[in-house]
PDB file of N, CA and C in Angstrom:
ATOM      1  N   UNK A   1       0.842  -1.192   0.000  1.00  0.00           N
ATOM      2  CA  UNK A   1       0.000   0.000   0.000  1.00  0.00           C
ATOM      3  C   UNK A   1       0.879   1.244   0.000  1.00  0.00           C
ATOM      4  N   UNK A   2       0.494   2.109  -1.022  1.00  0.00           N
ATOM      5  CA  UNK A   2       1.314   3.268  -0.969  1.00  0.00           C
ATOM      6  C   UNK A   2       0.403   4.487   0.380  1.00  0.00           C
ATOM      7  N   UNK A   3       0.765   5.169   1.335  1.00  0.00           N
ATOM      8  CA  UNK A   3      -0.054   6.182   1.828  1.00  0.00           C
ATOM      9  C   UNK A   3       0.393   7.437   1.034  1.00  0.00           C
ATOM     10  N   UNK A   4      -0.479   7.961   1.358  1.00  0.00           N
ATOM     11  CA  UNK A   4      -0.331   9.643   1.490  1.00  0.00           C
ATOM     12  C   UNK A   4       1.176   9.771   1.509  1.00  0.00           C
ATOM     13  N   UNK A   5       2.183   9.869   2.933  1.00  0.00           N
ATOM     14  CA  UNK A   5       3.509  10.060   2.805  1.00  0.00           C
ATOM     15  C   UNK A   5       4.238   9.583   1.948  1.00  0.00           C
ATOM     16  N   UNK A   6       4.166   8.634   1.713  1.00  0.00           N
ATOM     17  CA  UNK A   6       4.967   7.461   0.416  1.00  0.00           C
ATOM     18  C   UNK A   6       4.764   8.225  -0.404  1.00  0.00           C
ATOM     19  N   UNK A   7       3.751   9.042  -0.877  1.00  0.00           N
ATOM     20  CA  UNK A   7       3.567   9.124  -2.637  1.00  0.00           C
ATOM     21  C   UNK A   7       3.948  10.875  -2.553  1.00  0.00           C
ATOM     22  N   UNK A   8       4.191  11.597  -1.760  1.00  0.00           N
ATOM     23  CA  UNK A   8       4.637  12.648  -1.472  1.00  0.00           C
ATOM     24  C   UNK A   8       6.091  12.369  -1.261  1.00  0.00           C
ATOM     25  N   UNK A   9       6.742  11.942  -0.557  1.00  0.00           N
ATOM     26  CA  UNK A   9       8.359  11.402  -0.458  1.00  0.00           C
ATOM     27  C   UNK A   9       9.041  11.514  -1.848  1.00  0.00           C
ATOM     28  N   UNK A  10       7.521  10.383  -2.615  1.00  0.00           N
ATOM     29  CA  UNK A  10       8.376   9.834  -4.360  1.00  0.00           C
ATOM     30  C   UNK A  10       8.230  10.880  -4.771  1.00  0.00           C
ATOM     31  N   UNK A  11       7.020  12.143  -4.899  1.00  0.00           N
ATOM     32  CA  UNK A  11       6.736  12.859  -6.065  1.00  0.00           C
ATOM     33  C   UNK A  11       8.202  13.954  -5.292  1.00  0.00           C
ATOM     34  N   UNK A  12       8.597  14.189  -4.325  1.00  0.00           N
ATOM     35  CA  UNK A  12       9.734  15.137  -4.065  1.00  0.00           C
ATOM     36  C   UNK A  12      10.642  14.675  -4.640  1.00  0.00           C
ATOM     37  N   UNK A  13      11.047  13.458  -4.555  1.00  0.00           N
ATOM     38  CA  UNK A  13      12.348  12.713  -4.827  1.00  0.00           C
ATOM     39  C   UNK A  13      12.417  13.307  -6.441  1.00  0.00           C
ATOM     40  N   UNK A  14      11.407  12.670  -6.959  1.00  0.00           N
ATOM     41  CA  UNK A  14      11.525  12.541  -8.167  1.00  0.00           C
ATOM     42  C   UNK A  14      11.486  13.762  -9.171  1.00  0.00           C
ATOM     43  N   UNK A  15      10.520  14.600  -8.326  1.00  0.00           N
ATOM     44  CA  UNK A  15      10.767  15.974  -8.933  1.00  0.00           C
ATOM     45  C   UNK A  15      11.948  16.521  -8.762  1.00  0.00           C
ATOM     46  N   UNK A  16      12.602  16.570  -7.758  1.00  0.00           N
ATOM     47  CA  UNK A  16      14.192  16.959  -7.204  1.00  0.00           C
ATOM     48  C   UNK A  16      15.029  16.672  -8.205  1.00  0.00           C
ATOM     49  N   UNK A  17      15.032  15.210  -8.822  1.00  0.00           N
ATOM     50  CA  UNK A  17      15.941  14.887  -9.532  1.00  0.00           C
ATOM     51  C   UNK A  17      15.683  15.301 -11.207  1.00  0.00           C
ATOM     52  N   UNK A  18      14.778  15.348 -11.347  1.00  0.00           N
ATOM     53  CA  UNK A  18      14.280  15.889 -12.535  1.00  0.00           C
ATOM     54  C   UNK A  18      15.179  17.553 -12.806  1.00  0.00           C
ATOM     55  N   UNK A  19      14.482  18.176 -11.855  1.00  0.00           N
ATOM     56  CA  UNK A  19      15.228  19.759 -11.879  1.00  0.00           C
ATOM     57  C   UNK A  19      16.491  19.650 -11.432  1.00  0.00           C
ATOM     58  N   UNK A  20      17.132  18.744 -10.926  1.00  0.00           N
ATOM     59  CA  UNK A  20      18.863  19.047 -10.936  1.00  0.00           C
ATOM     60  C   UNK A  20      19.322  18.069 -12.115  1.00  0.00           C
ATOM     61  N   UNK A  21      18.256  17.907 -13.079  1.00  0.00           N
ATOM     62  CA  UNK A  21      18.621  16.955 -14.535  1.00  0.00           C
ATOM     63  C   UNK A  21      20.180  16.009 -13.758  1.00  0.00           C
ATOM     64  N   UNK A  22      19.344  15.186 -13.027  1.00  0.00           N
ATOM     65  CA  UNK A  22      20.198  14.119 -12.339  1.00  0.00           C
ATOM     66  C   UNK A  22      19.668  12.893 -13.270  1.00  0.00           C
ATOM     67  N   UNK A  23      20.409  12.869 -13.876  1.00  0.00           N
ATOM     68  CA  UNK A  23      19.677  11.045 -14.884  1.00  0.00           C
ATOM     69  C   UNK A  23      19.979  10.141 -13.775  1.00  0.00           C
ATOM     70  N   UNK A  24      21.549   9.489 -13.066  1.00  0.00           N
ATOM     71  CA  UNK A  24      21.269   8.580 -12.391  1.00  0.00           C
ATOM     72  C   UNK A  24      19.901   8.609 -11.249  1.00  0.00           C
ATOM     73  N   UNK A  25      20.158   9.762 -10.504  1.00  0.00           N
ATOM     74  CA  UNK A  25      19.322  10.170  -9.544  1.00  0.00           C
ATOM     75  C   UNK A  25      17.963   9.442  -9.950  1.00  0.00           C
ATOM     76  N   UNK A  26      17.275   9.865 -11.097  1.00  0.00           N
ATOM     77  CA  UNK A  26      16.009   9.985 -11.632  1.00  0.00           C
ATOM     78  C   UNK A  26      15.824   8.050 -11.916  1.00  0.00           C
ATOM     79  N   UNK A  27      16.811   7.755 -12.689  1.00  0.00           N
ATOM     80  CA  UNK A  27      16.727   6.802 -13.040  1.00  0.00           C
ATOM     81  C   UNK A  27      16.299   5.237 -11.790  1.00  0.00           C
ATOM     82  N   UNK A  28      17.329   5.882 -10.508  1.00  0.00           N
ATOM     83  CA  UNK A  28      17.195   4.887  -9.278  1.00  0.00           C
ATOM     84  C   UNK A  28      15.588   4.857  -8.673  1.00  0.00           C
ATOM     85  N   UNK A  29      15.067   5.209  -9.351  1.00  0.00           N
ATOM     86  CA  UNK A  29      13.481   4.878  -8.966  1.00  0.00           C
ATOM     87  C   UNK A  29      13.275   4.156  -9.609  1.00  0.00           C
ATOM     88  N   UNK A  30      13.773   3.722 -10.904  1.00  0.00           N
ATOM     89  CA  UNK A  30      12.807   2.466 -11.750  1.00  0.00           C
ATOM     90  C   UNK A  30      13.666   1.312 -11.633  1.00  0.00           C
ATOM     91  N   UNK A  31      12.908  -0.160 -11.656  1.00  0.00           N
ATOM     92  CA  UNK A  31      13.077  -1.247 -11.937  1.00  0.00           C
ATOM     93  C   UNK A  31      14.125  -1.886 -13.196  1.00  0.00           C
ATOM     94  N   UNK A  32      14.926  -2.385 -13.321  1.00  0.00           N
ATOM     95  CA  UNK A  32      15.602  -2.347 -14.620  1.00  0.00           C
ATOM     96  C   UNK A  32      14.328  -3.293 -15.993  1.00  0.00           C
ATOM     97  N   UNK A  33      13.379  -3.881 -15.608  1.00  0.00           N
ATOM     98  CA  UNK A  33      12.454  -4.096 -16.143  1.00  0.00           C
ATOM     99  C   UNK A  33      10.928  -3.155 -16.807  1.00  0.00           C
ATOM    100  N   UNK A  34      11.247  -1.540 -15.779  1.00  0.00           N
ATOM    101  CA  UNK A  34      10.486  -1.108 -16.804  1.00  0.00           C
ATOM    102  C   UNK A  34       9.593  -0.782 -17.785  1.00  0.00           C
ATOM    103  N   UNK A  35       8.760  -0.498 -18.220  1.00  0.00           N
ATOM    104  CA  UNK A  35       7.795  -0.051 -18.860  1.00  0.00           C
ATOM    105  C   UNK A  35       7.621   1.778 -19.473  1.00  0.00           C
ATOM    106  N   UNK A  36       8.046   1.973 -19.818  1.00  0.00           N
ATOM    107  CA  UNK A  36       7.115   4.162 -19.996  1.00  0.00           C
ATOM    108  C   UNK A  36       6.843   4.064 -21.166  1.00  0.00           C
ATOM    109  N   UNK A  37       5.572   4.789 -20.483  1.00  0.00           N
ATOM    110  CA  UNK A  37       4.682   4.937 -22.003  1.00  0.00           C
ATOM    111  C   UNK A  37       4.358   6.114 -22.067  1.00  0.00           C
ATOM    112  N   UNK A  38       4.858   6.754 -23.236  1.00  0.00           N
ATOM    113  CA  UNK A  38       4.449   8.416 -23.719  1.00  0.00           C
ATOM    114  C   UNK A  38       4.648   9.256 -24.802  1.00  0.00           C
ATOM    115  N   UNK A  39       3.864   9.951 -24.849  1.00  0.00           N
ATOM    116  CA  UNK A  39       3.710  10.270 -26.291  1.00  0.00           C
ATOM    117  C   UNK A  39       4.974  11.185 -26.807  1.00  0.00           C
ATOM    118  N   UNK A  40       6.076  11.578 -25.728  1.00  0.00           N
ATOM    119  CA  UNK A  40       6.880  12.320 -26.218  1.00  0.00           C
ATOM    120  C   UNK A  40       7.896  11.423 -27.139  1.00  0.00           C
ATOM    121  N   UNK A  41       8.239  10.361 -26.579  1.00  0.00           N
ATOM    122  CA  UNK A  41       9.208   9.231 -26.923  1.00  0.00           C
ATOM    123  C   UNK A  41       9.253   9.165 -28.613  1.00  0.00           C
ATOM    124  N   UNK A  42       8.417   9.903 -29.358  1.00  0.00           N
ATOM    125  CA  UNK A  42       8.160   9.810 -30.899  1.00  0.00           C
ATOM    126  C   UNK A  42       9.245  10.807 -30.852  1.00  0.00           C
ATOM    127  N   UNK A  43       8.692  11.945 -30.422  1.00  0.00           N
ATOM    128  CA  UNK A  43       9.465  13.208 -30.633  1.00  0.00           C
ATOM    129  C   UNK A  43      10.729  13.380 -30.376  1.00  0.00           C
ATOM    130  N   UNK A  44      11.268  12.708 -29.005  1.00  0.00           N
ATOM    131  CA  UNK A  44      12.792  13.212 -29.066  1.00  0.00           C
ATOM    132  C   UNK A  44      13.598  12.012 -29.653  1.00  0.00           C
ATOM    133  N   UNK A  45      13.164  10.442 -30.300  1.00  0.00           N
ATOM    134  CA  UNK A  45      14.076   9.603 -30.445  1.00  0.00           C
ATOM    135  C   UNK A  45      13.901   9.307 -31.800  1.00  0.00           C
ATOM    136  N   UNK A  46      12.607  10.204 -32.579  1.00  0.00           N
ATOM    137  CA  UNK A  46      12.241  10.145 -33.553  1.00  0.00           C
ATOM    138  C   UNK A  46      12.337   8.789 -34.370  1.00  0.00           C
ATOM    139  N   UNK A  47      11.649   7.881 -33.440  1.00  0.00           N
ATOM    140  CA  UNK A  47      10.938   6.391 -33.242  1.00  0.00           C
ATOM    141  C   UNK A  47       9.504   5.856 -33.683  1.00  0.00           C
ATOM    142  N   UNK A  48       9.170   5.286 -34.408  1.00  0.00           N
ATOM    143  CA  UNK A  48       8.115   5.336 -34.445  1.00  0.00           C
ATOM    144  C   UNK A  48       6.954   4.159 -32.982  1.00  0.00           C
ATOM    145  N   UNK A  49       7.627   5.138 -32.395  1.00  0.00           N
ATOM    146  CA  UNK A  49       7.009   4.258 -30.641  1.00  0.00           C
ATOM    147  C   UNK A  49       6.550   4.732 -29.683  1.00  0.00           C
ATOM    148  N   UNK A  50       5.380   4.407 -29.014  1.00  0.00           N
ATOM    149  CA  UNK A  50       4.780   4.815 -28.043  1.00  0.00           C
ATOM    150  C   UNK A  50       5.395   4.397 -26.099  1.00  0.00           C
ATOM    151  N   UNK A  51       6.254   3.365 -26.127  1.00  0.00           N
ATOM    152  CA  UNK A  51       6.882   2.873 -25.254  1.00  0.00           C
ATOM    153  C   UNK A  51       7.983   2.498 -25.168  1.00  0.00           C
ATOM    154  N   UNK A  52       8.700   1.976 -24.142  1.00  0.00           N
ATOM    155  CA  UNK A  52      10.243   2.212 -24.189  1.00  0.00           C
ATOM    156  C   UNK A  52       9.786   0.444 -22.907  1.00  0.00           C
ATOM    157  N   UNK A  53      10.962  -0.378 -23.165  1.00  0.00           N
ATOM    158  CA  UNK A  53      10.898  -1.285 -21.916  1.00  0.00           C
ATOM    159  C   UNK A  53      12.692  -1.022 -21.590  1.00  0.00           C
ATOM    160  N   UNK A  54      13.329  -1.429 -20.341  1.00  0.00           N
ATOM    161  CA  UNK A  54      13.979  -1.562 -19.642  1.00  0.00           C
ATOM    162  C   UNK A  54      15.195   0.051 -19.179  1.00  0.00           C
ATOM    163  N   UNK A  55      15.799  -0.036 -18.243  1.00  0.00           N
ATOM    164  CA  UNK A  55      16.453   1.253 -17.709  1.00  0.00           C
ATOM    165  C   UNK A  55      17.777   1.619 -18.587  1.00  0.00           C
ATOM    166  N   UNK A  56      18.167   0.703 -20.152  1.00  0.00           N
ATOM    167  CA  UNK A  56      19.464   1.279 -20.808  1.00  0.00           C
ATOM    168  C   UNK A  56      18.449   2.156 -21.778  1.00  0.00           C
ATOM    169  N   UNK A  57      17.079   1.909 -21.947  1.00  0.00           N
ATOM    170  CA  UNK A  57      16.349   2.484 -23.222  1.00  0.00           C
ATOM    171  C   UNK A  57      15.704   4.114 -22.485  1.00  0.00           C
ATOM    172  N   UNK A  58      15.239   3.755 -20.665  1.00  0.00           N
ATOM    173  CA  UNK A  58      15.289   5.123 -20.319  1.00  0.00           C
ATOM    174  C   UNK A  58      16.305   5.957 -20.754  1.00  0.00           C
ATOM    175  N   UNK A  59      18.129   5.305 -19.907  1.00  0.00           N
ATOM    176  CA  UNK A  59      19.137   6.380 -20.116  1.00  0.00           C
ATOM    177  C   UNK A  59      18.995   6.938 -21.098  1.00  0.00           C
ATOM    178  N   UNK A  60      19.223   6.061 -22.582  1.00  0.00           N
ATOM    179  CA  UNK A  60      19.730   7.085 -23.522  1.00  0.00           C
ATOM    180  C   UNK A  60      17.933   7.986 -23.734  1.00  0.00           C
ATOM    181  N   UNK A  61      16.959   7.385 -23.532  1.00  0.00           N
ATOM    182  CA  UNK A  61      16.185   8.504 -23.687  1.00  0.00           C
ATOM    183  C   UNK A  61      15.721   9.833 -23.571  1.00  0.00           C
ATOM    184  N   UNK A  62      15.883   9.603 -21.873  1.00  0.00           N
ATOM    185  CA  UNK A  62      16.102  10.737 -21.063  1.00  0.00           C
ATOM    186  C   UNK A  62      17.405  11.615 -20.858  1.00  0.00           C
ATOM    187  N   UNK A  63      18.628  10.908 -21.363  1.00  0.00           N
ATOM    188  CA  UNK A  63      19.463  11.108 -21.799  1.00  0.00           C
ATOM    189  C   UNK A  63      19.466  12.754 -22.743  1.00  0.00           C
ATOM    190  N   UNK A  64      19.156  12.109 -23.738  1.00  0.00           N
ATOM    191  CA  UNK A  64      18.968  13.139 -25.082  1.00  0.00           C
ATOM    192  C   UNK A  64      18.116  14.167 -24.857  1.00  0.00           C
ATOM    193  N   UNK A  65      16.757  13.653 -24.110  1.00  0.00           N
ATOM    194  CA  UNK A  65      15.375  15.068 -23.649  1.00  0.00           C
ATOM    195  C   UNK A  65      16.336  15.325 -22.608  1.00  0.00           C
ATOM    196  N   UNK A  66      16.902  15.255 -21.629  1.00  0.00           N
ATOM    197  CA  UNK A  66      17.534  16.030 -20.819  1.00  0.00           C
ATOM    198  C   UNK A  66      18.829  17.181 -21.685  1.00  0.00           C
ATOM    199  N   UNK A  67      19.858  16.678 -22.887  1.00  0.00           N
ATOM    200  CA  UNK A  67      20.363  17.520 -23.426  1.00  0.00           C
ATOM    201  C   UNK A  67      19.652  18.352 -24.031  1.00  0.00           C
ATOM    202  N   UNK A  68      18.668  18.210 -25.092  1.00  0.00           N
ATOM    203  CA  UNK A  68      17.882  18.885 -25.823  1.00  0.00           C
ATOM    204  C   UNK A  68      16.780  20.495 -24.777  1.00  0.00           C
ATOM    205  N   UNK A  69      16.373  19.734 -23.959  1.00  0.00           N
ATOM    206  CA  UNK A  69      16.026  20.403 -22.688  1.00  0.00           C
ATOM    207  C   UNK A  69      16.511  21.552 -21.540  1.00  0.00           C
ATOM    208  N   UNK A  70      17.561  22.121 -21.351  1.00  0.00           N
ATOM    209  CA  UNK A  70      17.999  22.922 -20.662  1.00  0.00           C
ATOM    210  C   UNK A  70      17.232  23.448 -19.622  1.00  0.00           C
ATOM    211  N   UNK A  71      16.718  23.823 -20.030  1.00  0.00           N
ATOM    212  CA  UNK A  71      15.738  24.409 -18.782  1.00  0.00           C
ATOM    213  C   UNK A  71      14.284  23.936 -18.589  1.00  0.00           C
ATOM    214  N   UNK A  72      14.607  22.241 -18.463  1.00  0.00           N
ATOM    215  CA  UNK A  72      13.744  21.735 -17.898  1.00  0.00           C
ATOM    216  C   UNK A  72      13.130  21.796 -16.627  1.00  0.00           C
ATOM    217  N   UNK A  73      12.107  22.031 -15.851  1.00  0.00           N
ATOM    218  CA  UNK A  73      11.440  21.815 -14.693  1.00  0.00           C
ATOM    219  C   UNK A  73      10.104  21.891 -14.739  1.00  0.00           C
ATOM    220  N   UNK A  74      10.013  20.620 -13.381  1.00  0.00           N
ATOM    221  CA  UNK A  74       8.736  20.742 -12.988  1.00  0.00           C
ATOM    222  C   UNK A  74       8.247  21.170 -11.884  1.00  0.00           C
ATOM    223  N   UNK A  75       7.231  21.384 -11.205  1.00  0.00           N
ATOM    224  CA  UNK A  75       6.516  21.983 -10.180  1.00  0.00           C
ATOM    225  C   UNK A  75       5.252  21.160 -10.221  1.00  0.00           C
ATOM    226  N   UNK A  76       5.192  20.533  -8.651  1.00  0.00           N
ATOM    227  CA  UNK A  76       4.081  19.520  -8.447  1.00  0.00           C
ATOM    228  C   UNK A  76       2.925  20.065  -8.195  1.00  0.00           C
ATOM    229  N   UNK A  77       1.507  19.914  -8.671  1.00  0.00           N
ATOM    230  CA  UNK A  77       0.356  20.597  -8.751  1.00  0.00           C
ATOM    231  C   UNK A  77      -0.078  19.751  -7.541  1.00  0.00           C
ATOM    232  N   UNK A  78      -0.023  18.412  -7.927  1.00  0.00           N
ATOM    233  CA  UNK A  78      -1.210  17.550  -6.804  1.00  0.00           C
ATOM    234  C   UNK A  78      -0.471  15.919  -6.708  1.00  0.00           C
ATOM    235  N   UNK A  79      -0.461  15.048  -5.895  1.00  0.00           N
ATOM    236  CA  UNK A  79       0.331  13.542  -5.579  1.00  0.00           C
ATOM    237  C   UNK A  79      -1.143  12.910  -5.374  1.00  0.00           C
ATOM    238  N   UNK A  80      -1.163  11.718  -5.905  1.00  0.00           N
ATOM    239  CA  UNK A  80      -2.480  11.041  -5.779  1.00  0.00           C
ATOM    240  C   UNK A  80      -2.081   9.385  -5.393  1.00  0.00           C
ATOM    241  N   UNK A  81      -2.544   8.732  -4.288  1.00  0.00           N
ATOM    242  CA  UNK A  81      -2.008   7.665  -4.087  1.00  0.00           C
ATOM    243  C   UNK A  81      -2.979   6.621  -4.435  1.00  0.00           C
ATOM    244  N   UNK A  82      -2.550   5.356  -4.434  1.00  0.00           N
ATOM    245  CA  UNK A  82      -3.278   4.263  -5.011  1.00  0.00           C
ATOM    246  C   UNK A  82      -2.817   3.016  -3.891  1.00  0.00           C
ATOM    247  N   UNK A  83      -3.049   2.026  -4.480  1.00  0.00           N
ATOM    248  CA  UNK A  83      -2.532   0.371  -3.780  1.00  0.00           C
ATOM    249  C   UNK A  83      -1.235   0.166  -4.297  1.00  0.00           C
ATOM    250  N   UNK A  84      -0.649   0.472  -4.586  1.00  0.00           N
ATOM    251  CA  UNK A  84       0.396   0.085  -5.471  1.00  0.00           C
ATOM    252  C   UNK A  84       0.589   0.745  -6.711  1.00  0.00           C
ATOM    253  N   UNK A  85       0.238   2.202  -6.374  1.00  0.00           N
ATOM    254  CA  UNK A  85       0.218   3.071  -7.669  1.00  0.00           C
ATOM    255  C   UNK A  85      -0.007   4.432  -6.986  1.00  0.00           C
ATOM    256  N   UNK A  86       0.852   5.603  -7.731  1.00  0.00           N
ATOM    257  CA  UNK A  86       0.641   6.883  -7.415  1.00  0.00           C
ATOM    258  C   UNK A  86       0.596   7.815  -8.939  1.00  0.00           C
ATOM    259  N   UNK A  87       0.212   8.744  -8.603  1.00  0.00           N
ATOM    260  CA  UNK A  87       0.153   9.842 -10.360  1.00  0.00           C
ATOM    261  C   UNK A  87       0.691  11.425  -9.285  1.00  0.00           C
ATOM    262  N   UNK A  88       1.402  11.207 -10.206  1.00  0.00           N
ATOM    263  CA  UNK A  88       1.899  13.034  -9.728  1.00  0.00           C
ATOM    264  C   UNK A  88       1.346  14.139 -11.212  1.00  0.00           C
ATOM    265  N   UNK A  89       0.288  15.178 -10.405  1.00  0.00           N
ATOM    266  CA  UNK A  89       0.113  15.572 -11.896  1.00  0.00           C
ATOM    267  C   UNK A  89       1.038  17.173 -11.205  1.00  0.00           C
ATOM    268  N   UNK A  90       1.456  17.774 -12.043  1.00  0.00           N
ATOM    269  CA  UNK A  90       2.597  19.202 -12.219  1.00  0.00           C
ATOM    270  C   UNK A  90       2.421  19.182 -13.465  1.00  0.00           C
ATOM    271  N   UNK A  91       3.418  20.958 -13.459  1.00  0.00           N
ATOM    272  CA  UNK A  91       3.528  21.544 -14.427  1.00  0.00           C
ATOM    273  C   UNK A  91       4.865  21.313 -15.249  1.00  0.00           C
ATOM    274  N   UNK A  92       5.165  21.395 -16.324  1.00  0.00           N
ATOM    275  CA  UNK A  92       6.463  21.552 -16.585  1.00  0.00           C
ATOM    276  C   UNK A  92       7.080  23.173 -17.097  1.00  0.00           C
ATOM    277  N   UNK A  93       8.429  23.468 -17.846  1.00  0.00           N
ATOM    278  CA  UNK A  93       8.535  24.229 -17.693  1.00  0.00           C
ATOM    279  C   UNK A  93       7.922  25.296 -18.997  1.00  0.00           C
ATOM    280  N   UNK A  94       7.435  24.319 -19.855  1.00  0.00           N
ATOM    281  CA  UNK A  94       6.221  25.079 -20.904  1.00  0.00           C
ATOM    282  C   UNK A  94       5.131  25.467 -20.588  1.00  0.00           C
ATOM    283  N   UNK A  95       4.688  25.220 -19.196  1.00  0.00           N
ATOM    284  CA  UNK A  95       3.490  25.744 -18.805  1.00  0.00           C
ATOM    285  C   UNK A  95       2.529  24.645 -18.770  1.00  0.00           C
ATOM    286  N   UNK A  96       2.648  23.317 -19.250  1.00  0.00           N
ATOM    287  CA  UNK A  96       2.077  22.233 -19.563  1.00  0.00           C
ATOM    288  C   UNK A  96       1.425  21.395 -18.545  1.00  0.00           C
ATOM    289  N   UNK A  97       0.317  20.817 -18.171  1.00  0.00           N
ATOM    290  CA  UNK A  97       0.160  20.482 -17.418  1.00  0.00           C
ATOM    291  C   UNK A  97       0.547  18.858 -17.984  1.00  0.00           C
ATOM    292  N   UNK A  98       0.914  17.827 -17.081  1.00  0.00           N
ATOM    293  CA  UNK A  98       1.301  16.305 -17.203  1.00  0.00           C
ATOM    294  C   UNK A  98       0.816  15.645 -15.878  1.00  0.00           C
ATOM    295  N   UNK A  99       0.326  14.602 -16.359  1.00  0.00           N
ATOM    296  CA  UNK A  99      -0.187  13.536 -14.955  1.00  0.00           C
ATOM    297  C   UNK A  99       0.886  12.208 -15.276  1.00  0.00           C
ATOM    298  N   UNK A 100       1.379  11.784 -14.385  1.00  0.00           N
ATOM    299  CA  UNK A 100       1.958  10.691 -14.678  1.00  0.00           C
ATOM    300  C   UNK A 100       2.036   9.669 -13.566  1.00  0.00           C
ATOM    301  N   UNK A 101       1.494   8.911 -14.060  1.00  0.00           N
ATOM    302  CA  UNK A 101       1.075   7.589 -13.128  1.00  0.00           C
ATOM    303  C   UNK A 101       2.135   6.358 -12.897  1.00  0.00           C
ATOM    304  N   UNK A 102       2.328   6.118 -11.438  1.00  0.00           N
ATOM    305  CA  UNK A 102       3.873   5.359 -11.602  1.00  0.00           C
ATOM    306  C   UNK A 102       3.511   4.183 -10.524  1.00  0.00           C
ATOM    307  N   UNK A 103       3.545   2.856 -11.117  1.00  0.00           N
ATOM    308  CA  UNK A 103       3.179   1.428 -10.730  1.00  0.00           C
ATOM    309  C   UNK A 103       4.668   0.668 -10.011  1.00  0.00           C
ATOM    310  N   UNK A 104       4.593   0.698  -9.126  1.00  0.00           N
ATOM    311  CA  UNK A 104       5.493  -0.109  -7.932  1.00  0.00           C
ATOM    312  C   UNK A 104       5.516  -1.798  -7.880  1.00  0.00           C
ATOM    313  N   UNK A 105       6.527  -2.066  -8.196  1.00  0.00           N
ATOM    314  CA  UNK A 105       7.058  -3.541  -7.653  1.00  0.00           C
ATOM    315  C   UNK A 105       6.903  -3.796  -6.408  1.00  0.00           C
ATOM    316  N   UNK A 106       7.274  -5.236  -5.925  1.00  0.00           N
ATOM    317  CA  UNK A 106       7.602  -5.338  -4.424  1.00  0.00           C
ATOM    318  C   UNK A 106       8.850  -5.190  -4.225  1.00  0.00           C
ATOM    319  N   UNK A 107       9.519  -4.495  -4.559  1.00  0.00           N
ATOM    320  CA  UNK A 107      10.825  -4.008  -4.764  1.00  0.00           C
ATOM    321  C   UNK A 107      11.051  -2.187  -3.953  1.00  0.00           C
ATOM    322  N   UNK A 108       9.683  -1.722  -4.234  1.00  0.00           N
ATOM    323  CA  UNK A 108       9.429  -0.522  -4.230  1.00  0.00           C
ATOM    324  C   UNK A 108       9.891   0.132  -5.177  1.00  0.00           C
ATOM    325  N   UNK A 109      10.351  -0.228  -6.161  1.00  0.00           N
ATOM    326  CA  UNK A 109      10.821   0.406  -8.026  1.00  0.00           C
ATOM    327  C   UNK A 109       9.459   0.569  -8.762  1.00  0.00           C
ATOM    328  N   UNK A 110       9.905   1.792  -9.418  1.00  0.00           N
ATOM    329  CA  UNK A 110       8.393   1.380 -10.701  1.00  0.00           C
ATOM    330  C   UNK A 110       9.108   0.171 -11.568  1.00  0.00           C
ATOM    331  N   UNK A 111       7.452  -0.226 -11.859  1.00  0.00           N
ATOM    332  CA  UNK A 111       7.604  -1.348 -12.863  1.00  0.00           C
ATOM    333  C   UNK A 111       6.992  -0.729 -14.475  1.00  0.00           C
ATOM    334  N   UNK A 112       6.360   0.415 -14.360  1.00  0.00           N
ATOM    335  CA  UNK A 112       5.467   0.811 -15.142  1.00  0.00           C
ATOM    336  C   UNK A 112       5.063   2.530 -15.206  1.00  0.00           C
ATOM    337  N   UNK A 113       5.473   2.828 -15.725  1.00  0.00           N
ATOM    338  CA  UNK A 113       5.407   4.059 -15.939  1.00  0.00           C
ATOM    339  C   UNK A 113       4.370   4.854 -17.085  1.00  0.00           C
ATOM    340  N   UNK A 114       2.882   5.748 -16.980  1.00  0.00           N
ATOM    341  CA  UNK A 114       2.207   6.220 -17.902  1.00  0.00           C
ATOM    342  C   UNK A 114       2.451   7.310 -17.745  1.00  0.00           C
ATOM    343  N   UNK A 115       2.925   8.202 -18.989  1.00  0.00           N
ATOM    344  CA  UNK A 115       2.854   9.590 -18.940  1.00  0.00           C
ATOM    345  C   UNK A 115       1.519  10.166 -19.737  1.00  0.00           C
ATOM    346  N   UNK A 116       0.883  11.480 -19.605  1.00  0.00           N
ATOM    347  CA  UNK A 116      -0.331  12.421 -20.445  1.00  0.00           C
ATOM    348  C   UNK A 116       0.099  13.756 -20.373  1.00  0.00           C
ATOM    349  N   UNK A 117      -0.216  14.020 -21.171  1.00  0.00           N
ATOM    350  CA  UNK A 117       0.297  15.549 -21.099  1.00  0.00           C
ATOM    351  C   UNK A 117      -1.078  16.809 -21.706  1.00  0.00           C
ATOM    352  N   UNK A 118      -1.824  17.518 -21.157  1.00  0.00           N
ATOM    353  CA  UNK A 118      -2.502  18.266 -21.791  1.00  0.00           C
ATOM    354  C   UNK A 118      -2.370  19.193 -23.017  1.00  0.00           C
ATOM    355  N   UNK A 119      -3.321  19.187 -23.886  1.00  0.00           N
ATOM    356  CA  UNK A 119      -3.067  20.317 -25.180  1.00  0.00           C
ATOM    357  C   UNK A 119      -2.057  19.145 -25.647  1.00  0.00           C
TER     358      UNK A 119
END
């Protein structure tokens, strides 16, 4: 069971590492098994793919949107907890709103990652 604190802890962690464009940092939350699914993954790997599986296909992903990116950040709007699932929806630094929903192992790693992004 994730509570309330748990899913506030992750959405800090994870936002933290995001805005100090820490790839390992960011990366030590997921499972090397993996899952993200999102619609940006067309755009920066210019792939014709909606998903990515395991943590060498994050690096270089996030990898490249982190170079391409500079002044990436986010800012957390709202943390929503589940059984084994939380969604952090924030802003990024386009003004964009994104919900992204992140599925836990018994590991406490995501196993599964959904991103949305509004507009």
């Amino acid at each position: 069971m994730i509570d309330a604190d748990k899913a506030q802890a992750f959405a800090r962690e994870w936002v933290k590492a995001w805005n100090d464009h820490d790839l390992e940092a960011i990366l030590s939350h997921y499972a090397e098994d993996v899952v993200l699914h999102s619609p940006r993954i067309r755009m920066v790997t210019g792939q014709d793919v909606d998903s990515l599986t395991g943590k060498a296909a994050l690096r270089a992903y996030w990898g490249a949107a982190l170079e391409r990116l500079r002044n990436l950040y986010f800012e957390i709007d709202s943390v929503m907890a589940g059984s084994d699932a939380l969604t952090i929806l924030y802003t990024n630094e386009r003004s964009q709103q994104v919900a992204e929903t992140f599925v836990f192992g018994g590991d406490g790693k995501v196993v599964r990652s959904i991103a949305a992004y509004a507009g």
